[in-house]
C-alpha atoms as a PDB file:
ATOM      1  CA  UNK A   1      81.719  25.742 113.230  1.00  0.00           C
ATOM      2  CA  UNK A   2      82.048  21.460 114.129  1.00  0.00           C
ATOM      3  CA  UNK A   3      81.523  20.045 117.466  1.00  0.00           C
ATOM      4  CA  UNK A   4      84.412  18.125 118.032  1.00  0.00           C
ATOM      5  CA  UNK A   5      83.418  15.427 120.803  1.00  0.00           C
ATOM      6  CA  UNK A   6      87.051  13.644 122.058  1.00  0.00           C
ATOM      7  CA  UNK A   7      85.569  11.113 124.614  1.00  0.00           C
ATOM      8  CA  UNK A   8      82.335  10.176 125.531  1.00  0.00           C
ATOM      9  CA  UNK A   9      82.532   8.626 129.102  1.00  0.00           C
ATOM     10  CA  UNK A  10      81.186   8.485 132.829  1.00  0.00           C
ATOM     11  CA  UNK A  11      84.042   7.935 135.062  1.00  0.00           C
ATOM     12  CA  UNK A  12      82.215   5.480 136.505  1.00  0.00           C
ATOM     13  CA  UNK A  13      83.483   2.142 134.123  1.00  0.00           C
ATOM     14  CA  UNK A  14      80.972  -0.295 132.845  1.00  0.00           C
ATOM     15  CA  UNK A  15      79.873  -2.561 135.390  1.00  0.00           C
ATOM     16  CA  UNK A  16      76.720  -4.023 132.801  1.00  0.00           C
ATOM     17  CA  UNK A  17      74.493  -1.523 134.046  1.00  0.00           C
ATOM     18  CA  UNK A  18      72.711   1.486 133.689  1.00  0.00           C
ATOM     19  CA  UNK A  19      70.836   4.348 135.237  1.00  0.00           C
ATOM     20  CA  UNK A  20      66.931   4.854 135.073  1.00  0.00           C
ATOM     21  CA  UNK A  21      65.117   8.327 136.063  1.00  0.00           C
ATOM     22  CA  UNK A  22      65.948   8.529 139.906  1.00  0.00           C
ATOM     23  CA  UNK A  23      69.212   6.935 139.890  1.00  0.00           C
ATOM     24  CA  UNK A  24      68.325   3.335 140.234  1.00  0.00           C
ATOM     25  CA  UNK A  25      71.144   1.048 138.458  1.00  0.00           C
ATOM     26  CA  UNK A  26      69.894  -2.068 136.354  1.00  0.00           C
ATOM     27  CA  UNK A  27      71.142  -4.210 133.716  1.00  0.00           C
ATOM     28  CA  UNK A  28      71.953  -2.895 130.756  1.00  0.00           C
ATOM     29  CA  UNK A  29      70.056  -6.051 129.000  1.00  0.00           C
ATOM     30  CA  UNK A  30      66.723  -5.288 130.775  1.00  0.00           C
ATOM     31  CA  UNK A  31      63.925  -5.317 128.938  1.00  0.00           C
ATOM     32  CA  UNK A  32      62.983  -1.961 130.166  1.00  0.00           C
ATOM     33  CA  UNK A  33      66.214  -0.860 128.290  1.00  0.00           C
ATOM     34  CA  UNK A  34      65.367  -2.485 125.241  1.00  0.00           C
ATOM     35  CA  UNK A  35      62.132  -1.069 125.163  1.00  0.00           C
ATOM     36  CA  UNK A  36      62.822   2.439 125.359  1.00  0.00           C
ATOM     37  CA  UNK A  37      65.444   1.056 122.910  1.00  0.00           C
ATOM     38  CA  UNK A  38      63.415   0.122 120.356  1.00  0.00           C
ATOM     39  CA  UNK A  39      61.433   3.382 120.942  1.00  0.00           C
ATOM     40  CA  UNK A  40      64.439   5.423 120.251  1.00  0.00           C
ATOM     41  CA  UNK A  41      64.625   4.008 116.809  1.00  0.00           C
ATOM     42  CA  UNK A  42      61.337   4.598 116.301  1.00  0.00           C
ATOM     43  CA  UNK A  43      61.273   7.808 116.935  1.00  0.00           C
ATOM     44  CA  UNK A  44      64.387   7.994 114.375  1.00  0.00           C
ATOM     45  CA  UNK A  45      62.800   6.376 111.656  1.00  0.00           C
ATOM     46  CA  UNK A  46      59.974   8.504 111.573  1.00  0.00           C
ATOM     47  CA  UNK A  47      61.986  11.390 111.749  1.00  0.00           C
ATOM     48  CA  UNK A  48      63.344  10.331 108.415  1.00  0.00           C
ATOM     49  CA  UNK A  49      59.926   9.790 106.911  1.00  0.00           C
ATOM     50  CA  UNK A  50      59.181  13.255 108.214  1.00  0.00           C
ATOM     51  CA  UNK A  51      62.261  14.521 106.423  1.00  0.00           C
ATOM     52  CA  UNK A  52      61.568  13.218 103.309  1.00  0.00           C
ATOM     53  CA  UNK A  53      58.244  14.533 103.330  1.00  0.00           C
ATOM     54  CA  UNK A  54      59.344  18.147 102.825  1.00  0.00           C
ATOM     55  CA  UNK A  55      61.333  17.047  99.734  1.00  0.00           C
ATOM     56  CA  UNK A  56      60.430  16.863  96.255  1.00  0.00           C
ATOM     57  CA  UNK A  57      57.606  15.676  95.534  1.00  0.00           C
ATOM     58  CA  UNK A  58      55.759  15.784  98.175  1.00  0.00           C
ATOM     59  CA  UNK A  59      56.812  18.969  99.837  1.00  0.00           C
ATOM     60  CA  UNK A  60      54.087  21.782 100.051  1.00  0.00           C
ATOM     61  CA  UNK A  61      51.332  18.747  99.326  1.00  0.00           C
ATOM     62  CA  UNK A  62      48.249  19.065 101.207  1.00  0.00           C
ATOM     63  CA  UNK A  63      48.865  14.590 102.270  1.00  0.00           C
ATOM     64  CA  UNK A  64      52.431  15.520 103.224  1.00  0.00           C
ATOM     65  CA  UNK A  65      51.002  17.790 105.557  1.00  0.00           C
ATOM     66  CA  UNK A  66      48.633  15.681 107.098  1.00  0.00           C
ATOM     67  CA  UNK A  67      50.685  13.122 107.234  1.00  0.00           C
ATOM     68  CA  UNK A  68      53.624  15.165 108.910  1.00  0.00           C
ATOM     69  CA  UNK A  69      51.285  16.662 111.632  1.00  0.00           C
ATOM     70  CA  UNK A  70      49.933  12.961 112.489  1.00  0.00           C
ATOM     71  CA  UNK A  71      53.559  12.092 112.469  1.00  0.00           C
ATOM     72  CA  UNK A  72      54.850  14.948 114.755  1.00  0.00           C
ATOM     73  CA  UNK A  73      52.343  13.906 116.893  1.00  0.00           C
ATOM     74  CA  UNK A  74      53.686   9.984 116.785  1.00  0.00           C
ATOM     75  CA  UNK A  75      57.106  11.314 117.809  1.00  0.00           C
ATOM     76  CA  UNK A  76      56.241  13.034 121.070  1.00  0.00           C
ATOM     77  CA  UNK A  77      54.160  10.681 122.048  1.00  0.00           C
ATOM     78  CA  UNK A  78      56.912   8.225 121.838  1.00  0.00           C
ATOM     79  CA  UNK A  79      59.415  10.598 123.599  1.00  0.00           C
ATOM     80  CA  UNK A  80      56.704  10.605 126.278  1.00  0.00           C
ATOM     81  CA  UNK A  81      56.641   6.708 126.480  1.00  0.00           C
ATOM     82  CA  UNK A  82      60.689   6.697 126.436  1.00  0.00           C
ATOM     83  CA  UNK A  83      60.263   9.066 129.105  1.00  0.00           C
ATOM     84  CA  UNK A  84      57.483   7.146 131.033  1.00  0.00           C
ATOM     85  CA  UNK A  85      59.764   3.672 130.341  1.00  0.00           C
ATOM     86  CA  UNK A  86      62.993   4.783 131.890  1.00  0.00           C
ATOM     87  CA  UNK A  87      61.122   6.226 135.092  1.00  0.00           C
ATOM     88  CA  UNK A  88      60.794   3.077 137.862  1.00  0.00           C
ATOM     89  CA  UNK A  89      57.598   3.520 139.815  1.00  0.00           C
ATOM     90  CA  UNK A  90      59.724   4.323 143.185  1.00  0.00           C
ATOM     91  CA  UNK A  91      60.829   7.375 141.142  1.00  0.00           C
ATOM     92  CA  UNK A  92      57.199   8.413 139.536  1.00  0.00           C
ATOM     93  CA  UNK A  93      56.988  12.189 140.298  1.00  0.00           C
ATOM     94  CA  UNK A  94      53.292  14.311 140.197  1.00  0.00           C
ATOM     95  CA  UNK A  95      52.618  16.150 137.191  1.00  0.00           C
ATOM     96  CA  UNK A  96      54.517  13.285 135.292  1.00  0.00           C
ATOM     97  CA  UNK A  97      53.589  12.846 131.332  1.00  0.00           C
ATOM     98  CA  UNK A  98      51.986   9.483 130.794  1.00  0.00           C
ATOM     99  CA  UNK A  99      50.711   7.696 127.664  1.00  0.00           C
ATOM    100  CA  UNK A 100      47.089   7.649 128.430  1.00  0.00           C
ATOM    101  CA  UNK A 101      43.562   5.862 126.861  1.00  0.00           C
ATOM    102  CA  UNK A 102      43.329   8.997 124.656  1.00  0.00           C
ATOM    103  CA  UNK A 103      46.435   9.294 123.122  1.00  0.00           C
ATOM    104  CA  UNK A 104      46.341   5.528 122.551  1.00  0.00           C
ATOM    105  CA  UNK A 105      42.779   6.226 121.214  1.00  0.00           C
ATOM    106  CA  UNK A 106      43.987   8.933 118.310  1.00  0.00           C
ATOM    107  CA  UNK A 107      46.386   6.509 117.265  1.00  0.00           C
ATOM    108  CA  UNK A 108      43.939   4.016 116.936  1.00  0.00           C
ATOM    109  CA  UNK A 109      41.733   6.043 114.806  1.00  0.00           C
ATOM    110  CA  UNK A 110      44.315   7.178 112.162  1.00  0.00           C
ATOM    111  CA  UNK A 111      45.537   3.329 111.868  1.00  0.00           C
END
């Protein structure tokens, strides 16, 4: 079975802008946009390197492993920060994820 998607659209046109976590409109060339941007294709990229790690030859190694656990980690972590980018302080909720000293500290210790 294919998804078939036909359209991809808001109803609302393209006035430039876009929404952030709470519904708060800003421009689409932001460089809060770009950010989580960039994050998104981080996140992608890695997910590639992840893939290729369980082929040939380095699927089932003990390094591929490692390395995919560390990696796994990398990736939520940035979801977290994409997350954490398109929320506005007016719309910061309790309980909210945030990219703290110790995650930044584990990263710092693998580099």
């Amino acid at each position: 079975m294919s998804i078939r998607i036909d359209r991809v659209y808001t109803r609302s046109g393209d006035d430039g802008r876009t929404g952030l976590v709470g519904g708060k409109r800003i421009a689409k060339d932001d460089l809060r946009i770009a950010s989580y941007g960039e994050v998104d294709e981080l996140n992608s990229v890695i997910g590639v390197v992840r893939s290729a790690l369980a082929e040939p030859p380095y699927a089932g190694t003990e390094a591929a492993a490692r390395i995919d656990g560390v990696l796994g980690f990398v990736q939520q972590e940035l979801f977290d920060l994409g997350s954490e980018l398109a929320t506005p302080p007016e719309s910061e909720y309790e309980g909210m994820i945030r990219i703290g000293d110790e995650a930044i500290a584990r990263m710092e210790a693998w580099i």
